[in-house]
C-alpha atoms as a PDB file:
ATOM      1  CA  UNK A   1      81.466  79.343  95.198  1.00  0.00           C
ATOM      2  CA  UNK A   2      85.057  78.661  95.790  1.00  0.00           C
ATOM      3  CA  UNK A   3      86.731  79.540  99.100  1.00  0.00           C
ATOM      4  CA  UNK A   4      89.514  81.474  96.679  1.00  0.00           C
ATOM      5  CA  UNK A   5      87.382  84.046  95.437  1.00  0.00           C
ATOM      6  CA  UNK A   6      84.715  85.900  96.510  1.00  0.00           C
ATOM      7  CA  UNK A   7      82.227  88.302  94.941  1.00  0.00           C
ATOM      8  CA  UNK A   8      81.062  91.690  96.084  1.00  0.00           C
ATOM      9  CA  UNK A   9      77.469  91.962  95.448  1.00  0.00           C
ATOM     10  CA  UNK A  10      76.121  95.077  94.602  1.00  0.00           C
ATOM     11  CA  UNK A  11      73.239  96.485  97.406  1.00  0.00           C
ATOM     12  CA  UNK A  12      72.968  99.971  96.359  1.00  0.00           C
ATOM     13  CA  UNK A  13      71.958 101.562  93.042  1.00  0.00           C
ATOM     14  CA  UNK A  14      75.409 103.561  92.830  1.00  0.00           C
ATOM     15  CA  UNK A  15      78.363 101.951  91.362  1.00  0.00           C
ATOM     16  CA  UNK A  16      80.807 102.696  94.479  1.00  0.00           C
ATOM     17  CA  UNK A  17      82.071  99.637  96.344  1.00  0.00           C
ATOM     18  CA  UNK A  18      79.902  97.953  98.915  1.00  0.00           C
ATOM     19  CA  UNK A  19      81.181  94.976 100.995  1.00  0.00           C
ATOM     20  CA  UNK A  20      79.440  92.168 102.873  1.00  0.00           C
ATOM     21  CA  UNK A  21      81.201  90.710 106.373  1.00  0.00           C
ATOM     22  CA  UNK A  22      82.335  87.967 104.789  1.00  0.00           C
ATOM     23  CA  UNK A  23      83.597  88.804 101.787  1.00  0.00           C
ATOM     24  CA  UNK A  24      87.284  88.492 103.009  1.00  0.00           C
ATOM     25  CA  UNK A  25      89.055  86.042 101.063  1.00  0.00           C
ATOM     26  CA  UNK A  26      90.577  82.566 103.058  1.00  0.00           C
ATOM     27  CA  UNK A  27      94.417  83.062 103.272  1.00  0.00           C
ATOM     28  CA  UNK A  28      96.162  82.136  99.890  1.00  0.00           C
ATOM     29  CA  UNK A  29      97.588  83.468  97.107  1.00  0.00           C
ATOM     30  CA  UNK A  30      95.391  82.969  95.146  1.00  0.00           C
ATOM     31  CA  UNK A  31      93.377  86.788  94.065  1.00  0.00           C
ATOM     32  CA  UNK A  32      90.418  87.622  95.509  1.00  0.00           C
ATOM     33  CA  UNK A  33      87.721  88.503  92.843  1.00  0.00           C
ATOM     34  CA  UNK A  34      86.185  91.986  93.039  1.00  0.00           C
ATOM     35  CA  UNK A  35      83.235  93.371  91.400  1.00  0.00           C
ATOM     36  CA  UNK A  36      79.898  95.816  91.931  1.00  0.00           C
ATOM     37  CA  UNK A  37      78.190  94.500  89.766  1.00  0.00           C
ATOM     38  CA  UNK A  38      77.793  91.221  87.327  1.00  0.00           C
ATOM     39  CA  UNK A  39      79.367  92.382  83.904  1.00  0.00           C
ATOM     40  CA  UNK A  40      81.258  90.544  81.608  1.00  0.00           C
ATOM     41  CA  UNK A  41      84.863  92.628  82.478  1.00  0.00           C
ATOM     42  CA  UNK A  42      85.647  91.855  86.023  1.00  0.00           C
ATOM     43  CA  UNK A  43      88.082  93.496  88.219  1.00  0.00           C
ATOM     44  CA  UNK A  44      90.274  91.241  90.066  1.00  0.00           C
ATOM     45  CA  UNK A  45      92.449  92.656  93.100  1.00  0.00           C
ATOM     46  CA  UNK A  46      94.679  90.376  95.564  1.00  0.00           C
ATOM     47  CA  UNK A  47      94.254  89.324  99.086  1.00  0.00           C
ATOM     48  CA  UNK A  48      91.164  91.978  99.475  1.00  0.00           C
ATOM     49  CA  UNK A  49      90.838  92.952 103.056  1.00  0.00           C
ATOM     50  CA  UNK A  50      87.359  94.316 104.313  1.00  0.00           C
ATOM     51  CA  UNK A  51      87.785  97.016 106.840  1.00  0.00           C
ATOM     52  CA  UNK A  52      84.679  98.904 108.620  1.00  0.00           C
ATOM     53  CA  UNK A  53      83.910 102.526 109.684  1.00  0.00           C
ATOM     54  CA  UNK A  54      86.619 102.874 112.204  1.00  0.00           C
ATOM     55  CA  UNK A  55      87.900  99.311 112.153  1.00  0.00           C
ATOM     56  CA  UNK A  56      89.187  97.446 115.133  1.00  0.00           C
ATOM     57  CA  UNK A  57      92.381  96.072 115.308  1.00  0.00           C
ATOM     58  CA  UNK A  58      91.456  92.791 114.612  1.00  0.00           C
ATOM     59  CA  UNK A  59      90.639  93.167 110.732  1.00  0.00           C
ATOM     60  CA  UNK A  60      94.176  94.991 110.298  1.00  0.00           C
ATOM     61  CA  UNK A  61      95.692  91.784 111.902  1.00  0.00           C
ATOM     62  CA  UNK A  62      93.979  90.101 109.257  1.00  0.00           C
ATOM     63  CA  UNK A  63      96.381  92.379 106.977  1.00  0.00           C
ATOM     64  CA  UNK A  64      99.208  92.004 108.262  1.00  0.00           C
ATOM     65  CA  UNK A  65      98.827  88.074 108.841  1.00  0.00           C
ATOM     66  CA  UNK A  66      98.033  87.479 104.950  1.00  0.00           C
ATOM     67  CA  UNK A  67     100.422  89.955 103.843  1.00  0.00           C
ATOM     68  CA  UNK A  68     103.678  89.535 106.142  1.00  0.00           C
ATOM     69  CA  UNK A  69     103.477  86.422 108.255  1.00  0.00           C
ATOM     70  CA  UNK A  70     101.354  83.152 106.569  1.00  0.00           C
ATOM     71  CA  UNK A  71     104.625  83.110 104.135  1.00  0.00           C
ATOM     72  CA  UNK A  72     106.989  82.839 106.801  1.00  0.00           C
ATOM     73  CA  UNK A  73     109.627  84.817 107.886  1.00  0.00           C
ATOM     74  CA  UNK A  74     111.354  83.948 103.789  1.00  0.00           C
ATOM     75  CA  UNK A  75     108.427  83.800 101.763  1.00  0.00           C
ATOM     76  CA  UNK A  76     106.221  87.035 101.890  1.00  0.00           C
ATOM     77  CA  UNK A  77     107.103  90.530 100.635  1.00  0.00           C
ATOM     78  CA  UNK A  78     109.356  92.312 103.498  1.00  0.00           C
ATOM     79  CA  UNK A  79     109.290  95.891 101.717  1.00  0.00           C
ATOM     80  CA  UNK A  80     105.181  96.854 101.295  1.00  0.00           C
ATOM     81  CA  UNK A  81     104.155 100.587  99.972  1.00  0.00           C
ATOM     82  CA  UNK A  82     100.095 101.540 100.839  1.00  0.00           C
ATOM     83  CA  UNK A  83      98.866 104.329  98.861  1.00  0.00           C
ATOM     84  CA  UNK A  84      95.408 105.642  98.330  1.00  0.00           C
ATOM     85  CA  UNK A  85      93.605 106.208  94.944  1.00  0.00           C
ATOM     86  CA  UNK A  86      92.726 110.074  95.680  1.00  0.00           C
ATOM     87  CA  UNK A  87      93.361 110.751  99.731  1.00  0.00           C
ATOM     88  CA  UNK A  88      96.189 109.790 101.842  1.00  0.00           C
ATOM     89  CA  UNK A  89      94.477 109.831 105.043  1.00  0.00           C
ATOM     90  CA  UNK A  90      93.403 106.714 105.135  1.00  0.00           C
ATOM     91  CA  UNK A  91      96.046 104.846 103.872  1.00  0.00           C
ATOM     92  CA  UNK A  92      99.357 106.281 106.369  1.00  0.00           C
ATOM     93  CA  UNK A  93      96.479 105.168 109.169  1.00  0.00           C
ATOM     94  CA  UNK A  94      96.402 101.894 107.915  1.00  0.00           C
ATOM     95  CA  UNK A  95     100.133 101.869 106.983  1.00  0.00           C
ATOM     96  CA  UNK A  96     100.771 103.247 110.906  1.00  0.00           C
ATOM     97  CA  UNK A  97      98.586 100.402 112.403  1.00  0.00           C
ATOM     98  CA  UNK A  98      99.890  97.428 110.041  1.00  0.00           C
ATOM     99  CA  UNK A  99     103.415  98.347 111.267  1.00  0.00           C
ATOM    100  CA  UNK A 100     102.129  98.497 115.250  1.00  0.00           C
ATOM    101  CA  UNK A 101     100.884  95.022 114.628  1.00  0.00           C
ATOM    102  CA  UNK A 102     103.364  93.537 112.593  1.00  0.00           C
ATOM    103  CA  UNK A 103     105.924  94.492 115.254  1.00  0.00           C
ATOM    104  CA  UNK A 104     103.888  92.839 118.090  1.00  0.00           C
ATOM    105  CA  UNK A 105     103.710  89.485 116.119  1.00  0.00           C
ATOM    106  CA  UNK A 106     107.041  89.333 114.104  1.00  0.00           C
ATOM    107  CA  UNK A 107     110.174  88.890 116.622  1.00  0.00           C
ATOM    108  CA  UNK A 108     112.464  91.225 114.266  1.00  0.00           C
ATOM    109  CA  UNK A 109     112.856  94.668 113.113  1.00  0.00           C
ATOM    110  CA  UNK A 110     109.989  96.909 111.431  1.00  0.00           C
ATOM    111  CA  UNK A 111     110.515 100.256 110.204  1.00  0.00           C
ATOM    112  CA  UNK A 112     107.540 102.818 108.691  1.00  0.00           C
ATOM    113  CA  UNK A 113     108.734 105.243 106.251  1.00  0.00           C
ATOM    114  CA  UNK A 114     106.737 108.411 105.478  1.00  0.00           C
ATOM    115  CA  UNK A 115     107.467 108.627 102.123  1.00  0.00           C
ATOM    116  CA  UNK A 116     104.454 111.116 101.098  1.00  0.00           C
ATOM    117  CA  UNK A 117     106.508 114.803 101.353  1.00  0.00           C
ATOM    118  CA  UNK A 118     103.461 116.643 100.312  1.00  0.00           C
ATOM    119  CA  UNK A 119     100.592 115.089 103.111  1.00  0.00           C
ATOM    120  CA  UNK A 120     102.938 113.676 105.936  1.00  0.00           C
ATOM    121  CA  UNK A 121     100.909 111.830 108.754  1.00  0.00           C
ATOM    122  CA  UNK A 122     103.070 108.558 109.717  1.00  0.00           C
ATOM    123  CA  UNK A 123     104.562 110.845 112.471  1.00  0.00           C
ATOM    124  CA  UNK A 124     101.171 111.856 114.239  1.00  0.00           C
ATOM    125  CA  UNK A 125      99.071 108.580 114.233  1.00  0.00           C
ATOM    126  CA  UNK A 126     102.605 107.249 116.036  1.00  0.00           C
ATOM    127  CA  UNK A 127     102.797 109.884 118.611  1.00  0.00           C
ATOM    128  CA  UNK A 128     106.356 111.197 117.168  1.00  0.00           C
ATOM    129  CA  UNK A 129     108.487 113.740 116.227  1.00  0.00           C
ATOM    130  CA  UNK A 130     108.835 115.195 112.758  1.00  0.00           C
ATOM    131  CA  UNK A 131     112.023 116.883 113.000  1.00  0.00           C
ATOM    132  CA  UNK A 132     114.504 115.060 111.392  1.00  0.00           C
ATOM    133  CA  UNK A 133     113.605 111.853 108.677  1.00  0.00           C
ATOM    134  CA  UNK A 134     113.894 110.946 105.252  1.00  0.00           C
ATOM    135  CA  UNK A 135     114.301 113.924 103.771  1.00  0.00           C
ATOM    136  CA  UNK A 136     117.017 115.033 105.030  1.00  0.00           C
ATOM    137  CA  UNK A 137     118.344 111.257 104.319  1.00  0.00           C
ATOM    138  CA  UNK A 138     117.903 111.887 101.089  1.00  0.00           C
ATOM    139  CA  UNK A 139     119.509 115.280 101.276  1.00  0.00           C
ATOM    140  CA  UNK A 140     122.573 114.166 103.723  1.00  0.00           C
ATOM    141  CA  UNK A 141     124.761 111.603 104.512  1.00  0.00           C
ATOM    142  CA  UNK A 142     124.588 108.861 107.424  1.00  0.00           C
ATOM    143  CA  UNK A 143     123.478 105.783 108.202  1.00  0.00           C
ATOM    144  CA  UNK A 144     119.768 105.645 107.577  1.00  0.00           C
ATOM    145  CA  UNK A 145     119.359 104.422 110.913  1.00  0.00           C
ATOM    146  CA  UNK A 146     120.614 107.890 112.483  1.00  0.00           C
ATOM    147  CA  UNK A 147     117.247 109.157 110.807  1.00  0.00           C
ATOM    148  CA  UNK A 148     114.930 106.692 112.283  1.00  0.00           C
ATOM    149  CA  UNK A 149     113.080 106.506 115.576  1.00  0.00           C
ATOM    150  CA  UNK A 150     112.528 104.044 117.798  1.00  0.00           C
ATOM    151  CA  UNK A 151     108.715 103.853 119.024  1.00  0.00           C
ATOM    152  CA  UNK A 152     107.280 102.073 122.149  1.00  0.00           C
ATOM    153  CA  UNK A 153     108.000  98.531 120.833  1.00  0.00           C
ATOM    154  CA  UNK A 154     111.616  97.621 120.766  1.00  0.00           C
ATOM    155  CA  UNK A 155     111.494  96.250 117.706  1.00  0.00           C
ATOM    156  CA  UNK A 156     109.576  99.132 115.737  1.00  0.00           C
ATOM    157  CA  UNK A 157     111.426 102.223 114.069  1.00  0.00           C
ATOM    158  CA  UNK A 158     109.933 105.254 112.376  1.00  0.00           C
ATOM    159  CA  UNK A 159     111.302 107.104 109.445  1.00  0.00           C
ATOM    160  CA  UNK A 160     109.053 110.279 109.641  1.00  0.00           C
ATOM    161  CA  UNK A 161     109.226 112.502 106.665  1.00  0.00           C
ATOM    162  CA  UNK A 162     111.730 115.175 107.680  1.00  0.00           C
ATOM    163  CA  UNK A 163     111.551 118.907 106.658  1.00  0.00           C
ATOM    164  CA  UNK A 164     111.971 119.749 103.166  1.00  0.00           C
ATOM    165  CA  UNK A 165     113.462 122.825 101.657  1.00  0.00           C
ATOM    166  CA  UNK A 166     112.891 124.867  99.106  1.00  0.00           C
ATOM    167  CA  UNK A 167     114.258 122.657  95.831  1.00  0.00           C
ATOM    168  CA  UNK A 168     114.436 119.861  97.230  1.00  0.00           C
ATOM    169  CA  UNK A 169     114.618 117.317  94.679  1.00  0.00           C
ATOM    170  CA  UNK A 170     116.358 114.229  95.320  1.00  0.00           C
ATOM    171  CA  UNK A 171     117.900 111.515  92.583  1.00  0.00           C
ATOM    172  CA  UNK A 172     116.156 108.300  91.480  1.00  0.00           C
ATOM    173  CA  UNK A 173     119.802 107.106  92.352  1.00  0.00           C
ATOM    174  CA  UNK A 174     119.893 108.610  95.906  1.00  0.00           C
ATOM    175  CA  UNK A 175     116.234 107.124  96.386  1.00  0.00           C
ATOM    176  CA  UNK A 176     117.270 103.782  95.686  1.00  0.00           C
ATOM    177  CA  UNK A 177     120.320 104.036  97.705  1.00  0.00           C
ATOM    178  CA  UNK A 178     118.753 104.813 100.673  1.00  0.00           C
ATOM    179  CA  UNK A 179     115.901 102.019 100.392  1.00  0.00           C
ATOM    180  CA  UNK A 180     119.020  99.418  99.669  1.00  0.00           C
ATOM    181  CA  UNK A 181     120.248 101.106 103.145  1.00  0.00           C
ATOM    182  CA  UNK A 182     116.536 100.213 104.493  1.00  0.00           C
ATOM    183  CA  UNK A 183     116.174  96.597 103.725  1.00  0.00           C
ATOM    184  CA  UNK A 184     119.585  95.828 105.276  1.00  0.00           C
ATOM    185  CA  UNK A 185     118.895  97.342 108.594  1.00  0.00           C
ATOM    186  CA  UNK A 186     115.434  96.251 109.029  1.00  0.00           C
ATOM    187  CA  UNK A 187     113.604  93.007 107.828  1.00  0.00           C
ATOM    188  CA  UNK A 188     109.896  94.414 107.382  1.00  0.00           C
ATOM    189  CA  UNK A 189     109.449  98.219 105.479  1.00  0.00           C
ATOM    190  CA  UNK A 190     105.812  99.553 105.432  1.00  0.00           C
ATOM    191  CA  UNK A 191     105.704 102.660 103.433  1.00  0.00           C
ATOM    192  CA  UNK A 192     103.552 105.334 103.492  1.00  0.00           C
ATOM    193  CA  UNK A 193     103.544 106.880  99.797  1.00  0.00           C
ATOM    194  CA  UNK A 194     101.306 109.347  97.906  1.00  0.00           C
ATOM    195  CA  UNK A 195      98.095 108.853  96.874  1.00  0.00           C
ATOM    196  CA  UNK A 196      98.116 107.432  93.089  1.00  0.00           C
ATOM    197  CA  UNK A 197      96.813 110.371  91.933  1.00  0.00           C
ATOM    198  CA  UNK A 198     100.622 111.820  92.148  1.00  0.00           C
ATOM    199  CA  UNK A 199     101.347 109.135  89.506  1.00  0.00           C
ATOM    200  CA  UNK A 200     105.312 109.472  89.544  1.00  0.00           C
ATOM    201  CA  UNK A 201     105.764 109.267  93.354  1.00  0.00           C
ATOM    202  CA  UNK A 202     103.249 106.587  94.182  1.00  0.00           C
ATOM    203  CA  UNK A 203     104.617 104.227  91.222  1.00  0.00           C
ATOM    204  CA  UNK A 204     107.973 104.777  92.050  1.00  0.00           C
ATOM    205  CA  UNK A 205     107.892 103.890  95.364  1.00  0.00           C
ATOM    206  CA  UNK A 206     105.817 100.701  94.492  1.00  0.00           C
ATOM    207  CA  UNK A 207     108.868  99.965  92.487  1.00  0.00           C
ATOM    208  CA  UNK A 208     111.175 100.365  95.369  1.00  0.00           C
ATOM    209  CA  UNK A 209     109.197  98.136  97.385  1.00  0.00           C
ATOM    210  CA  UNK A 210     108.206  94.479  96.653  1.00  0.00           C
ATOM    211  CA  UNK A 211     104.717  95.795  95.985  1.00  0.00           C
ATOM    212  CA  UNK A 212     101.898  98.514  96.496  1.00  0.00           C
ATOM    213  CA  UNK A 213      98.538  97.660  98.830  1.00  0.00           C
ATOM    214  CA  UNK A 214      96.294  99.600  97.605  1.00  0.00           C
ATOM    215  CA  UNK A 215      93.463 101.364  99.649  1.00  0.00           C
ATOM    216  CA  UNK A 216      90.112 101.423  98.578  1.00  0.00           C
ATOM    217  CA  UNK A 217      87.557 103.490  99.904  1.00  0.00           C
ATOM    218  CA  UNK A 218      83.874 101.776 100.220  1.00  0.00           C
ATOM    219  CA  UNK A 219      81.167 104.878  98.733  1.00  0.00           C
ATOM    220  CA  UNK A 220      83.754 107.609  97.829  1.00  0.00           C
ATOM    221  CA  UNK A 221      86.378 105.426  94.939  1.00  0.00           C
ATOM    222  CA  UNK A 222      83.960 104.101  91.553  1.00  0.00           C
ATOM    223  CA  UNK A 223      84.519 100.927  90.193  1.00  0.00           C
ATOM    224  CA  UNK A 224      86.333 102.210  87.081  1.00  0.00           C
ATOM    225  CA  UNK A 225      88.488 104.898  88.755  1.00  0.00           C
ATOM    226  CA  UNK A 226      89.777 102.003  90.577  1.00  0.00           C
ATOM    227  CA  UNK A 227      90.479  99.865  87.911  1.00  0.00           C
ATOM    228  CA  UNK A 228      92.182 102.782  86.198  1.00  0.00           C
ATOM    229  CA  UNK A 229      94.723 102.783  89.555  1.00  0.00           C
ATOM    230  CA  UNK A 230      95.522  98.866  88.952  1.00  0.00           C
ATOM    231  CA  UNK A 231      96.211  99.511  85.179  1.00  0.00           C
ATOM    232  CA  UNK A 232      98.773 102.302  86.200  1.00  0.00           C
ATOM    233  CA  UNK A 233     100.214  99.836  88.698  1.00  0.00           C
ATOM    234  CA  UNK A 234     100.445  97.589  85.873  1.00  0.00           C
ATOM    235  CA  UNK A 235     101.493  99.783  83.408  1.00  0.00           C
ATOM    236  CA  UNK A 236     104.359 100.693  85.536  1.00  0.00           C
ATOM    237  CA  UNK A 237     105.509  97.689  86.268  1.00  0.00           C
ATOM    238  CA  UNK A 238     104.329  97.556  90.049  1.00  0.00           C
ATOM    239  CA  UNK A 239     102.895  94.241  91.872  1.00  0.00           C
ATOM    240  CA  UNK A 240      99.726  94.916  93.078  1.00  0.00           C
ATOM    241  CA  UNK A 241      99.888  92.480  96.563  1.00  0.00           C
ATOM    242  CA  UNK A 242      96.846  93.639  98.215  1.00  0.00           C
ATOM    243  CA  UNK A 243      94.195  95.934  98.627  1.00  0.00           C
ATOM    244  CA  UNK A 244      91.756  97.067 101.314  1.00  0.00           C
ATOM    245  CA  UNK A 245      88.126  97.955 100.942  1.00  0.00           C
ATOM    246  CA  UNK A 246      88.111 100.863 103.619  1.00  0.00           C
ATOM    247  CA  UNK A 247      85.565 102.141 105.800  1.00  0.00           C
ATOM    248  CA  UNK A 248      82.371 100.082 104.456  1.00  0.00           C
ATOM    249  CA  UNK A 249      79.214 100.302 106.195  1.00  0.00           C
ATOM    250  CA  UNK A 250      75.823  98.140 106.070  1.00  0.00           C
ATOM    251  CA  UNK A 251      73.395  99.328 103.750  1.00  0.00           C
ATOM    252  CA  UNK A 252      71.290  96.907 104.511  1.00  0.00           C
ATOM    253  CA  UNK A 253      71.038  94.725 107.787  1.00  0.00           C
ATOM    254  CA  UNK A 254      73.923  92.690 108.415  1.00  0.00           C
ATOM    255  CA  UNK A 255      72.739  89.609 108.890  1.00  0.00           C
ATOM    256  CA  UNK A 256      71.239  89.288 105.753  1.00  0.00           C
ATOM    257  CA  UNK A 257      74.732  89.404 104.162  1.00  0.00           C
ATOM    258  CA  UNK A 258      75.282  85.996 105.152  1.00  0.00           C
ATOM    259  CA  UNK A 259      72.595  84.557 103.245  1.00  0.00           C
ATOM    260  CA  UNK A 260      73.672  86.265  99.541  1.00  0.00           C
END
């Protein structure tokens, strides 16, 4: 088998998503081929990252690594958007822990954004306030730095999501304005947007950013509800740059994985 792809065998008579140990794929850019079972129509999704029940921080370095830093500092993406396929939990933990890494290994600027209005957790997984952020941004004027926060690293900032009002409704123009203002203070953006099911948020802010990583979750997210998520990526125009199967356990003994 080549060392660019690897295959998800199925071990359980469902069709959720299942993941050996080693299925991570070696660090190129070259996709990462996904499937839970052998059919024809395969579903192919980039740089997959495997991530157990509760994973240690080690497998989101592995993340961050093939996403931000094997590039170098001018060749990798530098604004990255994580959304979920149904739940945001998951996915502004992930986002939260990326940026906590990234900012240990990278010696410039990182900034998280909370860009989900509806489900805001980028605030409480980094210990922070949510009084002011980026909705009021949107809503006011100010450097976009006067709405950040700096956490325990010197070199990591926090956008939290602010309190919205009642009709609060910001432009596509003001959006964009304000993520122009974000790439010139900071050189590394990790966004936490809305789960795809809010298809106009979650797309638009893949847009904004360079690309979407999208989080899958092993036993809950079907094979073709995910491919459904990378056609709307697709379909609106947003790079799919990675993905991470979430939370997989061992349905059968782990040892035996290394032998299919």
């Amino acid at each position: 088998m080549s060392k660019n792809f690897e295959l998800l065998q199925r071990v359980a008579k469902d069709e959720y998503f299942s993941v050996p140990e080693e299925a991570v794929p070696v660090p190129q850019m070259a996709p990462a081929l996904v499937s839970v079972r052998k059919e024809p129509a395969e579903l192919e999704i980039p740089k997959l990252v495997a991530l157990k029940k509760d994973p240690p921080d080690p497998e989101i370095t592995k993340l961050v690594q093939r996403l931000f830093l094997q590039a170098g500092k001018e060749g990798g993406p530098k604004a990255v958007s994580f959304s979920g396929i149904a739940r945001d939990d998951r996915s502004s933990w992930i986002c939260a822990r990326a940026g906590e890494i990234l900012a240990q290994q990278a010696d410039t600027s990182v900034c998280l954004v909370e860009a989900n209005f509806w489900s805001p957790r980028l605030h409480i997984y980094s210990a922070a306030a949510n009084r002011i952020g980026f909705a009021e941004a949107l809503a006011t004027k100010g450097p976009i730095r006067n709405f950040a926060t700096q956490l325990g690293a010197q070199n990591l900032w926090l956008v939290p999501s602010g309190l919205t009002k009642p009709g609060f409704h910001p432009s596509i123009e003001r959006y964009r304005d304000r993520f122009a203002e974000l790439r010139e203070s900071f050189h590394y953006i990790l966004v936490s947007a809305p789960a795809l099911s809010r298809e106009t948020e979650a797309t638009f802010m893949g847009q904004l950013a360079d690309g979407v990583v999208l989080i899958v979750e092993a036993n809950h997210n079907r094979r073709e509800t995910v491919r459904r998520a990378k056609e709307q990526l697709e379909n609106a125009k947003v790079q799919l740059i990675g993905a991470v199967l979430d939370q997989r356990t061992f349905p059968i003994p782990e040892k035996l994985y290394q032998r299919l």
